[in-house]
C-alpha atoms as a PDB file:
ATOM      1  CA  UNK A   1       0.000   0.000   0.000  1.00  0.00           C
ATOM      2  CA  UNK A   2       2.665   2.991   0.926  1.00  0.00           C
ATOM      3  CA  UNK A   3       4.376   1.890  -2.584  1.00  0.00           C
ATOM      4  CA  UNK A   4       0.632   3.287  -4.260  1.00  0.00           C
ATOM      5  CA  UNK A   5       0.779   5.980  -2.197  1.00  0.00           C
ATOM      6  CA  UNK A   6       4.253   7.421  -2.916  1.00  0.00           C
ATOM      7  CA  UNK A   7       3.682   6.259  -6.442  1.00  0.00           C
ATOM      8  CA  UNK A   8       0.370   8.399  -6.160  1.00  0.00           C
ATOM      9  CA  UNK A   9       2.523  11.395  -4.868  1.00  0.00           C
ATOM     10  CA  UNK A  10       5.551  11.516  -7.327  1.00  0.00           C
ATOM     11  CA  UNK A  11       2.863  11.224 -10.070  1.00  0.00           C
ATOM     12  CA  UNK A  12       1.270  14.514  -8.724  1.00  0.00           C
ATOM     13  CA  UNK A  13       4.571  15.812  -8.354  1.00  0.00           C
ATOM     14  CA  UNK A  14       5.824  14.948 -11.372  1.00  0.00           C
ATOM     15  CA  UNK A  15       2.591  16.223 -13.393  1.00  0.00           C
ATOM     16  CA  UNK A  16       1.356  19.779 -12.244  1.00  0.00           C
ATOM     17  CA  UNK A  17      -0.431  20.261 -15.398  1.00  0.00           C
ATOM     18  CA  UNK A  18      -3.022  17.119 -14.888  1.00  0.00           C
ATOM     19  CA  UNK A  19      -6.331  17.225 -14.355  1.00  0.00           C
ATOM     20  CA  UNK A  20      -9.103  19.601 -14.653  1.00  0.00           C
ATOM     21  CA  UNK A  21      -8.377  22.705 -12.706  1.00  0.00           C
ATOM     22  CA  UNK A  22     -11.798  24.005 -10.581  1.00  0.00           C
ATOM     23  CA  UNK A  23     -13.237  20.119 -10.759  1.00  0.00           C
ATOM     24  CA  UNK A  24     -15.911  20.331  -8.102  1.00  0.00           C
ATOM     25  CA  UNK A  25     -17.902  23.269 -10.180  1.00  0.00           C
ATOM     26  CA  UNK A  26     -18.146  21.109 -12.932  1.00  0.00           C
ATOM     27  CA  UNK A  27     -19.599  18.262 -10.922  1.00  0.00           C
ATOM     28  CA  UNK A  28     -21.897  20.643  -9.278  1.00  0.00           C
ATOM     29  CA  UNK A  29     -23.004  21.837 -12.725  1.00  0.00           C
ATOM     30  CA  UNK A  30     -23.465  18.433 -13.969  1.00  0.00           C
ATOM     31  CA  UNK A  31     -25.408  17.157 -11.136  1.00  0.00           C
ATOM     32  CA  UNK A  32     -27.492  20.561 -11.363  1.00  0.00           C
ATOM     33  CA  UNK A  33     -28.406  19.561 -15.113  1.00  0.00           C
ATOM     34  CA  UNK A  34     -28.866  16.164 -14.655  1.00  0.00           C
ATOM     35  CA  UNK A  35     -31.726  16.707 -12.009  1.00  0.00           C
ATOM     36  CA  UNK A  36     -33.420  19.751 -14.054  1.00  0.00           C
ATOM     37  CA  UNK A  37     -33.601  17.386 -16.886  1.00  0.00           C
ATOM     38  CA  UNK A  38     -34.453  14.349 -14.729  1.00  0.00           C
ATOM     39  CA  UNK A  39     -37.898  16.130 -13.241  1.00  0.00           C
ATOM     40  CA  UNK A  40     -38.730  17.597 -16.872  1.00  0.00           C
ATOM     41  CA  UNK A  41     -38.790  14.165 -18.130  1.00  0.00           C
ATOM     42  CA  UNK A  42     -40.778  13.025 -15.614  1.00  0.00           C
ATOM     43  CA  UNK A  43     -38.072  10.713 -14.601  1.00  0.00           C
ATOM     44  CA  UNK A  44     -38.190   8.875 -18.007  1.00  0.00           C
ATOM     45  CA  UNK A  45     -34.171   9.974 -18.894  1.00  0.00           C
ATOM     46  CA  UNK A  46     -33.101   8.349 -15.418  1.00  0.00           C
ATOM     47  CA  UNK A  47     -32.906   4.834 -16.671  1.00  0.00           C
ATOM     48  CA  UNK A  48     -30.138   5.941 -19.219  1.00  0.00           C
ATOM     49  CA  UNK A  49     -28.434   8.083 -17.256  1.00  0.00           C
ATOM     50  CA  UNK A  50     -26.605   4.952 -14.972  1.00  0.00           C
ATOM     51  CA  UNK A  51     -23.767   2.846 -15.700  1.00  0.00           C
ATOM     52  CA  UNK A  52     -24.330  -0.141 -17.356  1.00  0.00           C
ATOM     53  CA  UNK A  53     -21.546  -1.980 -19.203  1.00  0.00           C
ATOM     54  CA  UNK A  54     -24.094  -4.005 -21.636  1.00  0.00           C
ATOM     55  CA  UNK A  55     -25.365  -1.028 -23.152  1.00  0.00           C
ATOM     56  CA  UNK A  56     -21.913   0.970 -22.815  1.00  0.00           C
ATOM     57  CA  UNK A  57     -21.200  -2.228 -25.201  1.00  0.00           C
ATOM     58  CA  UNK A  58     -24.426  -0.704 -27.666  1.00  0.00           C
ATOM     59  CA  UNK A  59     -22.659   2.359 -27.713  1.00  0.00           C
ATOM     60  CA  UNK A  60     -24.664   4.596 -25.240  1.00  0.00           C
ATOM     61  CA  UNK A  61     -20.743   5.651 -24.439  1.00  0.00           C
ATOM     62  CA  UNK A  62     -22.321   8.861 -22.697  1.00  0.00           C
ATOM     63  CA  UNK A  63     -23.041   6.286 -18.994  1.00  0.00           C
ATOM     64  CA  UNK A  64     -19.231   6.557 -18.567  1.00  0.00           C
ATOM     65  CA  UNK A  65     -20.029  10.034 -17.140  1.00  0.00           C
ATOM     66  CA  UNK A  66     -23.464  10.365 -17.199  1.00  0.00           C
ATOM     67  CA  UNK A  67     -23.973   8.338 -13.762  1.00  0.00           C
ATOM     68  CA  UNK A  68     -21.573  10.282 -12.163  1.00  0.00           C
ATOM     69  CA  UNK A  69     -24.083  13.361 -11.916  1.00  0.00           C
ATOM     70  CA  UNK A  70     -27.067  11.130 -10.410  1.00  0.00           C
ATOM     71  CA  UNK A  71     -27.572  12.262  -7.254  1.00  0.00           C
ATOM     72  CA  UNK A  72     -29.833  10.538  -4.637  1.00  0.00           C
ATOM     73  CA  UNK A  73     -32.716  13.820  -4.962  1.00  0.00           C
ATOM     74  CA  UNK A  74     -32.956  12.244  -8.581  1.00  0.00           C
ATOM     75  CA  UNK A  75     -34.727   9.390  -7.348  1.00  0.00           C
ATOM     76  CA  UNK A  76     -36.927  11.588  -5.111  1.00  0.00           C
ATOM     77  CA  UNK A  77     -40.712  13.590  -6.307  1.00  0.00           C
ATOM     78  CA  UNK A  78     -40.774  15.540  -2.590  1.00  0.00           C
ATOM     79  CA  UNK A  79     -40.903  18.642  -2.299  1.00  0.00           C
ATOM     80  CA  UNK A  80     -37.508  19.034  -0.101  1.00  0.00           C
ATOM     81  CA  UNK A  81     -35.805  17.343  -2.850  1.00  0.00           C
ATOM     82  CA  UNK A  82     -34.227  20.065  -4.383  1.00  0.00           C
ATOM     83  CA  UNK A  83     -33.271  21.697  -1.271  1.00  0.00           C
ATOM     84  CA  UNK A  84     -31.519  18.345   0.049  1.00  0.00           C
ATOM     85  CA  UNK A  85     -29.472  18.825  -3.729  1.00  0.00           C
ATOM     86  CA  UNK A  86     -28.390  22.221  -2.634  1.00  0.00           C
ATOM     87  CA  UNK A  87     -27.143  21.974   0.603  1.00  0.00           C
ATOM     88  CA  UNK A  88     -25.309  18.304  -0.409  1.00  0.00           C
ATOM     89  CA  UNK A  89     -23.770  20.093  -3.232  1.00  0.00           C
ATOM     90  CA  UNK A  90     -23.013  23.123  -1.507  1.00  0.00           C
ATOM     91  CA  UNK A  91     -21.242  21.059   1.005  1.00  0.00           C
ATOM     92  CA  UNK A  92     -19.218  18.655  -1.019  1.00  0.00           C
ATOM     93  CA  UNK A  93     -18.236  21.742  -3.517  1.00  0.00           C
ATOM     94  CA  UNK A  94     -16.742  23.636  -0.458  1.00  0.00           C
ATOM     95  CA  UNK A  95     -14.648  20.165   0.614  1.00  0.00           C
ATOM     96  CA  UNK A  96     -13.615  19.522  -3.195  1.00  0.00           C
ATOM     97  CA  UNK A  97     -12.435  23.065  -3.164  1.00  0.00           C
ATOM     98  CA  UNK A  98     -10.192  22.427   0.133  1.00  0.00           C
ATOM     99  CA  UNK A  99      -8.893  19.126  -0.561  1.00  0.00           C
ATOM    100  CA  UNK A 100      -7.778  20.891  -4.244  1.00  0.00           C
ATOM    101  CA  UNK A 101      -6.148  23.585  -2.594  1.00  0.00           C
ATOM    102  CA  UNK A 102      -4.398  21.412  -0.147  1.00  0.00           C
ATOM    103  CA  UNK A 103      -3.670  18.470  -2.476  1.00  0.00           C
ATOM    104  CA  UNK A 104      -3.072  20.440  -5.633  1.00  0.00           C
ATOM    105  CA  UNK A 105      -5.244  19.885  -8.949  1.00  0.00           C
ATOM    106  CA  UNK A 106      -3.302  16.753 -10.237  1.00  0.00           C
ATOM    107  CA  UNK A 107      -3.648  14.635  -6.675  1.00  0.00           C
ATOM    108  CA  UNK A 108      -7.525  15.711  -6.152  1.00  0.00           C
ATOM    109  CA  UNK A 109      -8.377  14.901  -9.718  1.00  0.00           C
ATOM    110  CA  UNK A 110      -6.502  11.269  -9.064  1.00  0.00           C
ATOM    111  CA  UNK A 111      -8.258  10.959  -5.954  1.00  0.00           C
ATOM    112  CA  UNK A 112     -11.780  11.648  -7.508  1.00  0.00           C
ATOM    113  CA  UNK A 113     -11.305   9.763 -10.556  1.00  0.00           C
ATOM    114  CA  UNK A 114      -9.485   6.837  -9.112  1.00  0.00           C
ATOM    115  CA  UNK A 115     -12.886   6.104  -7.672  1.00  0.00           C
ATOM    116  CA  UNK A 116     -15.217   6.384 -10.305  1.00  0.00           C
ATOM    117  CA  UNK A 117     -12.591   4.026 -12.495  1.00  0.00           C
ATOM    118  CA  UNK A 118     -12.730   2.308  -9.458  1.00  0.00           C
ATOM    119  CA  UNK A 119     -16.856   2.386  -9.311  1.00  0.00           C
ATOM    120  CA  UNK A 120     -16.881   1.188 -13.022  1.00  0.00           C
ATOM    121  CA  UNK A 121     -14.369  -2.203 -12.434  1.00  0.00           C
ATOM    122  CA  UNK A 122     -17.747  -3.299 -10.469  1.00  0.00           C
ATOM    123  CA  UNK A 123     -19.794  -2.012 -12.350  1.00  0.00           C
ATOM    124  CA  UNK A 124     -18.172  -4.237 -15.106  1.00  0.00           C
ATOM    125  CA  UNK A 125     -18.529  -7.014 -12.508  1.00  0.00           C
ATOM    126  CA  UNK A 126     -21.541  -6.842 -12.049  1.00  0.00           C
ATOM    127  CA  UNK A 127     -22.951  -6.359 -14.967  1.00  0.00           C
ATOM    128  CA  UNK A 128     -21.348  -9.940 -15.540  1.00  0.00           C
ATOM    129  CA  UNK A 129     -22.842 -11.280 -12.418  1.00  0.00           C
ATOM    130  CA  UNK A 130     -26.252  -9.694 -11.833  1.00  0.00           C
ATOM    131  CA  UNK A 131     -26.381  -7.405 -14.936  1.00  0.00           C
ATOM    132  CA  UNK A 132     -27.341  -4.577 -12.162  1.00  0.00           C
ATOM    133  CA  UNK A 133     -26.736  -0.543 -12.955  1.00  0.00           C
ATOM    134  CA  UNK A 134     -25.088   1.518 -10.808  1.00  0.00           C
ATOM    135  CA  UNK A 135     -26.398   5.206 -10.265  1.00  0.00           C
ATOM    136  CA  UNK A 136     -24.544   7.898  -9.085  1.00  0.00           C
ATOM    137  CA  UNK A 137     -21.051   8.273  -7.677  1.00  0.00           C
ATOM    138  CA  UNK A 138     -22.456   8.244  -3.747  1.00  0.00           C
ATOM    139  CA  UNK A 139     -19.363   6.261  -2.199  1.00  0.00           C
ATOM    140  CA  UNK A 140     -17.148   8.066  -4.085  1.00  0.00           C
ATOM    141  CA  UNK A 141     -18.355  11.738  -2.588  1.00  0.00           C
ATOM    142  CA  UNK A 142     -18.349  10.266   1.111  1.00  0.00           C
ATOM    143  CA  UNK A 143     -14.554   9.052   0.229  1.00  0.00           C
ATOM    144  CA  UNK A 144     -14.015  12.798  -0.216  1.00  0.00           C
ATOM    145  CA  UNK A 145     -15.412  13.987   3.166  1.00  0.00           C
ATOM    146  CA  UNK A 146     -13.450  11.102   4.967  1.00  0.00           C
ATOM    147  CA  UNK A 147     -10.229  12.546   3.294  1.00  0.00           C
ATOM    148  CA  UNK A 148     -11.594  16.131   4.559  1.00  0.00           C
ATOM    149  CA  UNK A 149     -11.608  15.156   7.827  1.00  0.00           C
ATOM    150  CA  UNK A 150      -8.467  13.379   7.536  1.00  0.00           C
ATOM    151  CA  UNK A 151      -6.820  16.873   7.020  1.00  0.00           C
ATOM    152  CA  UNK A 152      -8.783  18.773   8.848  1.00  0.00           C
ATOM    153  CA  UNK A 153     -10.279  16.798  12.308  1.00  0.00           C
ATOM    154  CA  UNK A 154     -10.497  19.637  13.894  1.00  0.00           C
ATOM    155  CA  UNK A 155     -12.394  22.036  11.571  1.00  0.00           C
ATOM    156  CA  UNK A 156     -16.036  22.632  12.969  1.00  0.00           C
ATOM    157  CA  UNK A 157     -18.847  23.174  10.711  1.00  0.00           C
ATOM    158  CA  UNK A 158     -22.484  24.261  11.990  1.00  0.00           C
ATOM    159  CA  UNK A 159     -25.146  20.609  12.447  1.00  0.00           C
ATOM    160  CA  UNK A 160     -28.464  21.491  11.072  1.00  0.00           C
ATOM    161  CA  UNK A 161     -27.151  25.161  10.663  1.00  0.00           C
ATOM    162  CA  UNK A 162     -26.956  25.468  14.608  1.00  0.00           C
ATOM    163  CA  UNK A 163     -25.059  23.181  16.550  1.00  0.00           C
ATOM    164  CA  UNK A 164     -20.871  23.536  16.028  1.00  0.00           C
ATOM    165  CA  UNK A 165     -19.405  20.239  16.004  1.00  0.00           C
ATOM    166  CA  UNK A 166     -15.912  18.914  14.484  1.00  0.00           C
ATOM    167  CA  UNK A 167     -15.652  17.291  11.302  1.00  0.00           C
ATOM    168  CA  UNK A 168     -13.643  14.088  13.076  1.00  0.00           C
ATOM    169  CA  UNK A 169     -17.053  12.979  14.538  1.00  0.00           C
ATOM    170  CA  UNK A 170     -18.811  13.577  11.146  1.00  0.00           C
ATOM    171  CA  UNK A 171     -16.412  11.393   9.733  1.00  0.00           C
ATOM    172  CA  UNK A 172     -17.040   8.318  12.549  1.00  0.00           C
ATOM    173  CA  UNK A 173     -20.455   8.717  11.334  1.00  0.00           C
ATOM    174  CA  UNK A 174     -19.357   8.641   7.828  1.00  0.00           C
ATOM    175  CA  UNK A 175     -17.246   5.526   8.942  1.00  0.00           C
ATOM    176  CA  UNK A 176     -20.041   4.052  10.835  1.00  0.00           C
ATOM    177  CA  UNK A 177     -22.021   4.609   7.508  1.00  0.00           C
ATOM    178  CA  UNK A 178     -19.977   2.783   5.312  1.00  0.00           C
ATOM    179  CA  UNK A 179     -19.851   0.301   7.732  1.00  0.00           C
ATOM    180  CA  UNK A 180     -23.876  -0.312   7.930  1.00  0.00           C
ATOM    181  CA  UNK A 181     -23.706  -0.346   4.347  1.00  0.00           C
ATOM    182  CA  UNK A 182     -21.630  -2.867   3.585  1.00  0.00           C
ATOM    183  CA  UNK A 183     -22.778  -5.497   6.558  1.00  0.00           C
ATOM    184  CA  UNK A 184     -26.601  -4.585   5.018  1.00  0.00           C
ATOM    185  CA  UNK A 185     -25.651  -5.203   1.553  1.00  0.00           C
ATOM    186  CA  UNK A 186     -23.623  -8.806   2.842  1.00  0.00           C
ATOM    187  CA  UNK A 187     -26.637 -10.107   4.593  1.00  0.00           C
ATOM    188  CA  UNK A 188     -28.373  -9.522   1.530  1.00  0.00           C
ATOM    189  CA  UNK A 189     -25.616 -11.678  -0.479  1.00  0.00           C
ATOM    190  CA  UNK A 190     -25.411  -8.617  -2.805  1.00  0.00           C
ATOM    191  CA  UNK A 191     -21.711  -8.492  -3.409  1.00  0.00           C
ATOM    192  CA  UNK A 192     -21.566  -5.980  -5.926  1.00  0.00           C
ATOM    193  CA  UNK A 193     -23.488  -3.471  -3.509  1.00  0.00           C
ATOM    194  CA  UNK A 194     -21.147  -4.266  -0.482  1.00  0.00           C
ATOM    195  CA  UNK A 195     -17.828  -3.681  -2.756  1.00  0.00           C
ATOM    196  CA  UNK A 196     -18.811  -0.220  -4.229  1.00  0.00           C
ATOM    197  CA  UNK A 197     -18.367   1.110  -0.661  1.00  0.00           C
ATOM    198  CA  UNK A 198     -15.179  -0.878  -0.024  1.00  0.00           C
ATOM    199  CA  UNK A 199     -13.779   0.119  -2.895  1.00  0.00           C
ATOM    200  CA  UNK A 200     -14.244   4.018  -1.897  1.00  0.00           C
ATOM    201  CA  UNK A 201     -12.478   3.508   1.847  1.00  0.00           C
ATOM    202  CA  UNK A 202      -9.320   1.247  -1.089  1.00  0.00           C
ATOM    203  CA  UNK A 203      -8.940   4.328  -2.876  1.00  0.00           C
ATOM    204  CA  UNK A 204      -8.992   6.350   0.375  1.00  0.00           C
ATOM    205  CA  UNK A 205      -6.503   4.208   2.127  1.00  0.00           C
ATOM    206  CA  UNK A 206      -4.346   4.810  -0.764  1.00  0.00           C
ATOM    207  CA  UNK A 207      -3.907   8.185  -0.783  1.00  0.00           C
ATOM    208  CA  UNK A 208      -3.599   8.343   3.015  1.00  0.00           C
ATOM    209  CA  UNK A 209      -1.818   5.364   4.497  1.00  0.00           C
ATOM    210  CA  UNK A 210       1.468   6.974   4.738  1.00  0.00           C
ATOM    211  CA  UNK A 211      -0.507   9.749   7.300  1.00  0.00           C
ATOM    212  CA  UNK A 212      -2.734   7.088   8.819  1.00  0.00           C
ATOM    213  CA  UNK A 213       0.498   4.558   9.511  1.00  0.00           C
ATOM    214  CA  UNK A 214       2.663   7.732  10.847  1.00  0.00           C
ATOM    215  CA  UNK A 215      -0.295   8.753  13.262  1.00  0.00           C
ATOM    216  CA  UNK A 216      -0.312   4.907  14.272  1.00  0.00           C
ATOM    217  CA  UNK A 217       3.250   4.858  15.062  1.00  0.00           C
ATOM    218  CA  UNK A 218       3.319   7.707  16.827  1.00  0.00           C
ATOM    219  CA  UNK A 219       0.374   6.810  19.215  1.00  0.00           C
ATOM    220  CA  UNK A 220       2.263   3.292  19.438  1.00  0.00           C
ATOM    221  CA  UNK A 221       5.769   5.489  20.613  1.00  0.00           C
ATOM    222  CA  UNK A 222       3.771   7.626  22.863  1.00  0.00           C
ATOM    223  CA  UNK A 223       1.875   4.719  24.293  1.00  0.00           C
ATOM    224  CA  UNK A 224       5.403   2.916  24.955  1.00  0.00           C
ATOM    225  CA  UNK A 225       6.724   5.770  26.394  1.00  0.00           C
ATOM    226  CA  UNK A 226       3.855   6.635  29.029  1.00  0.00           C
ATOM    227  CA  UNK A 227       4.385   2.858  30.120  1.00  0.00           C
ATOM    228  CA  UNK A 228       8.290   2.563  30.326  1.00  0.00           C
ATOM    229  CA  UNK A 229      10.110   2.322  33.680  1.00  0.00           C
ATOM    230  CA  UNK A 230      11.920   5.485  33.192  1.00  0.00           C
ATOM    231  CA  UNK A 231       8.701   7.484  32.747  1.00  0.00           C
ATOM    232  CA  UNK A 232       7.418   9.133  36.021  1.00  0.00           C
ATOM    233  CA  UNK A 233       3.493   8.650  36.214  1.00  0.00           C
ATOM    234  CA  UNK A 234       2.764  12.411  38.236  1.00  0.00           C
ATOM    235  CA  UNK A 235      -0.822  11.113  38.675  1.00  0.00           C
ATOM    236  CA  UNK A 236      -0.213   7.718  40.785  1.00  0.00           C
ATOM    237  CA  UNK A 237       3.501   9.310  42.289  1.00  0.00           C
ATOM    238  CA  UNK A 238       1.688  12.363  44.203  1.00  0.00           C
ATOM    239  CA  UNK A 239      -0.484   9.800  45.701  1.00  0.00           C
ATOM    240  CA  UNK A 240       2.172   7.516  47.228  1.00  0.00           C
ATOM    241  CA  UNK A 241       4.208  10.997  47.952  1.00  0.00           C
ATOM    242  CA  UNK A 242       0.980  12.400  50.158  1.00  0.00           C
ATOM    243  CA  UNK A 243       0.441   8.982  51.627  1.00  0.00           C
ATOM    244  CA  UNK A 244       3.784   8.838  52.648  1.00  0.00           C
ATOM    245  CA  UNK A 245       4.289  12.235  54.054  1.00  0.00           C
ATOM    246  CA  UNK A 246       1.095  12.100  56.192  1.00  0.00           C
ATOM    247  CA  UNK A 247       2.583   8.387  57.526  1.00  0.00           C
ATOM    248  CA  UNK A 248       6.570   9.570  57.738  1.00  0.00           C
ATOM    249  CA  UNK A 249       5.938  13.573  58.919  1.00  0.00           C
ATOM    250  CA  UNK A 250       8.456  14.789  55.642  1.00  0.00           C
ATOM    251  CA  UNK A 251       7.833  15.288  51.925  1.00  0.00           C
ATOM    252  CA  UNK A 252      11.357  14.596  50.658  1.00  0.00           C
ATOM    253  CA  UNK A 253      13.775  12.670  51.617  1.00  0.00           C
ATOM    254  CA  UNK A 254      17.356  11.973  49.567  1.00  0.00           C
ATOM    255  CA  UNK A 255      17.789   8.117  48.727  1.00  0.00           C
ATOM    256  CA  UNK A 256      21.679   8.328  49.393  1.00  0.00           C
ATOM    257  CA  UNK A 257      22.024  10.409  52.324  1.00  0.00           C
ATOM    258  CA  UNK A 258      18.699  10.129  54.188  1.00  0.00           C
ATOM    259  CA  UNK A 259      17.964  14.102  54.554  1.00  0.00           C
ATOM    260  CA  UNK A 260      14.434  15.256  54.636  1.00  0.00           C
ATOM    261  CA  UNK A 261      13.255  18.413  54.653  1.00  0.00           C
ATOM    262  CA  UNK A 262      11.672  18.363  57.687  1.00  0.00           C
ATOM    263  CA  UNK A 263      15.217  17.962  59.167  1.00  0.00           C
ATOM    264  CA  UNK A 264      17.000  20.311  56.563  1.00  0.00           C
ATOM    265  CA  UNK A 265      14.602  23.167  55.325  1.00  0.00           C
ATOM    266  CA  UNK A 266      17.196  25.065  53.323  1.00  0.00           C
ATOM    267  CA  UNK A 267      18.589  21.880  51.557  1.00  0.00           C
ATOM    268  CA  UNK A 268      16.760  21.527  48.064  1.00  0.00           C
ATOM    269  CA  UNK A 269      16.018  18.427  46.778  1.00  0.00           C
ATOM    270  CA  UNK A 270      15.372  17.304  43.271  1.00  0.00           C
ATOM    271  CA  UNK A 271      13.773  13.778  41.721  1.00  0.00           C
ATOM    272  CA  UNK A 272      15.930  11.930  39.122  1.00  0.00           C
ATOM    273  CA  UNK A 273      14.226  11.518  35.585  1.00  0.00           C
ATOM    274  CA  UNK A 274      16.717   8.554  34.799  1.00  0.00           C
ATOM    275  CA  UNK A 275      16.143   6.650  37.393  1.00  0.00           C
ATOM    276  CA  UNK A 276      13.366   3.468  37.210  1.00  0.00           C
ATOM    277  CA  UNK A 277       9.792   5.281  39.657  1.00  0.00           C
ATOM    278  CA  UNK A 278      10.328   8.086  41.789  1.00  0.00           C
ATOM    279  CA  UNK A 279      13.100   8.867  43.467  1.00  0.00           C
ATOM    280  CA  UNK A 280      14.476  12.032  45.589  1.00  0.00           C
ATOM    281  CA  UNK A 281      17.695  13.067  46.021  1.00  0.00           C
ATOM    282  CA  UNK A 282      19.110  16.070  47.432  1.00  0.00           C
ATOM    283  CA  UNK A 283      21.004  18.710  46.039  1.00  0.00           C
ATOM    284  CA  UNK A 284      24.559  16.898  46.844  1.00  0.00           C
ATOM    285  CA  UNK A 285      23.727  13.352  45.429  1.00  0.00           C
ATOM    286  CA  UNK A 286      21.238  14.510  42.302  1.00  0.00           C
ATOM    287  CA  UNK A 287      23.828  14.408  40.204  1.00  0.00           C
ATOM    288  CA  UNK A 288      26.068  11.800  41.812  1.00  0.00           C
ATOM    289  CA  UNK A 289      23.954   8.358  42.177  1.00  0.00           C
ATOM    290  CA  UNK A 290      23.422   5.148  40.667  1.00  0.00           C
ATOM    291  CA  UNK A 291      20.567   5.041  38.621  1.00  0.00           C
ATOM    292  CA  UNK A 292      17.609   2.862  40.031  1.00  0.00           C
ATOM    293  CA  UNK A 293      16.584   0.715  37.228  1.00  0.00           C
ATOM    294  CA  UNK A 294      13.569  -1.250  38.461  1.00  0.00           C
END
C-alpha cells in the first residue's frame, strides 16, 4: 500500500499540469443539469443516465459520465428534494475546493477519478454477475469527506445550521455509515453493492496510508513511552508521595544520604528523571547516584 501511495505522490509531483483545474464546479453543474432534466422528463431519462456496461457495449458511451451526476434527490418527487441537492452540493463543492487547494489539482483529480474508475471495475462485474446498474457516484463523494476530515479533524462546521461540532465525529459517522452499508448489503448476499463502498475507503486508504500509519506509530511510541520504567506517572507518584508524608511527617527525603526536609529546610532536593519510579535526592547526590533501574 505505501508503494501506491508514494507512487500516487511523485505522479502529482511529477505532473502539475493534470487534471481539470476548478473540478468540483463542474460536478456541481453536472449534477445541477442532470436533475433539471431528470424532473422535466418526468423521470423517463433516469434509466439511461446509470452505468451499465451491456449497453456501454451498444454504444450509449455517454453512462461513462453520465452516472456520475445522479444524485440521490434524482430518485426523489418531494418537495424538499431540491433543497436536500443544494445543501449536499453546496457542502461537497466547499470540501472539493479544500482538498484541491491542499492536495493540488493533479492529486484531487486522481483521488476523484481513481474512484469512479474504481466504481466502473464493479460495475463491469456486475454487470457480468447480476447485470445490475449503478447510479450515481455516492461512495465516491463520502470518500471525499473522509479525506476532509483526515486533514482537517479539527475544523467545525455548523449541524443542522446550529449546533458547532468537528468534522472528526462527522467522519465516525461517515465511517459508521460505510460500515452499515456494507454489513446490510452482505446479509443480503449482494456483493456488488457491499464492494462499491469498499472500494471508496481502497482508494482512500491509498492516498492516506502513509498519514494514517505515521499517526499509528506515533500513538504506538507515545503509548510505549507513558508505560516505560523510566517514565514518572505524576498522577499515581503524588499519591504515594501524600500517603507517605502524612505516615513519615516529611515530603522529601534523599535516597543516598537520608535528609528530609523536615530535618534540613534550606537543603533543596530534586527527583531523578533517569532513574526506574520516583526517586528524591538532594542537592549533593542529584547528580552523583546510581541510577535505580527497576
Amino acid at each position: 500500500m505505501k508503494k501506491l501511495t508514494d507512487a500516487v505522490d511523485r505522479f502529482a509531483y511529477s505532473h502539475p499540469n493534470f487534471g481539470i483545474p476548478n473540478l468540483m464546479k463542474y460536478i456541481v453543474a453536472g449534477n445541477v443539469l442532470v436533475f433539471l432534466l431528470v424532473r422535466l422528463t418526468n423521470f423517463g431519462l433516469l434509466p439511461y443516465l446509470g452505468f451499465n456496461w451491456g449497453q456501454v457495449l451498444h454504444l450509449q458511451l455517454w453512462r461513462l459520465v453520465s452516472f456520475i451526476f445522479v444524485s440521490d434527490a434524482c430518485f426523489s418527487s418531494s418537495f424538499s428534494a431540491p433543497f436536500y441537492l443544494i445543501i449536499s452540493l453546496y457542502f461537497y463543492y466547499f470540501i472539493g475546493n479544500l482538498l484541491e487547494r491542499e492536495w493540488g489539482t493533479p492529486k484531487f483529480n486522481l483521488y476523484y477519478f481513481s474512484g469512479v474508475v474504481l466504481t466502473i471495475l464493479v460495475g463491469i462485474i456486475g454487470y457480468y454477475t447480476s447485470g445490475s446498474t449503478i447510479y450515481g457516484a455516492y461512495y465516491v463523494t463520502m470518500s471525499m469527506f473522509l479525506a476532509f476530515a483526515a486533514l482537517y479533524p479539527d475544523a467545525q462546521v455548523l449541524l443542522f445550521f446550529i449546533i458547532p461540532i468537528k468534522i472528526k465525529w462527522l467522519a465516525f459517522l461517515d465511517a459508521a455509515l460505510f460500515a452499515v452499508d456494507i454489513l446490510a448489503a452482505l446479509l443480503r448476499l449482494d456483493i456488488i453493492s457491499a464492494l462499491i463502498p469498499i472500494i471508496a475507503l481502497l482508494n482512500f486508504l491509498v492516498f492516506f496510508w502513509n498519514d494514517l500509519a505515521e499517526a499509528f506509530g506515533s500513538r504506538r511510541q507515545t503509548a510505549r513511552h507513558r508505560n516505560s520504567h523510566q517514565t514518572i506517572q505524576f498522577k499515581s507518584a503524588v499519591k504515594q508521595q501524600q500517603k507517605k508524608e502524612s505516615q513519615q511527617g516529611y515530603r522529601h527525603k534523599c535516597c543516598v544520604c537520608g535528609r528530609t526536609d523536615a530535618d534540613y529546610p534550606d537543603l533543596e532536593f530534586r527527583y531523578c528523571s533517569r532513574c526506574a519510579g520516583y526517586h528524591c535526592f538532594c542537592q549533593d547526590h542529584i547528580f552523583n547516584h546510581v541510577h535505580f533501574t527497576e
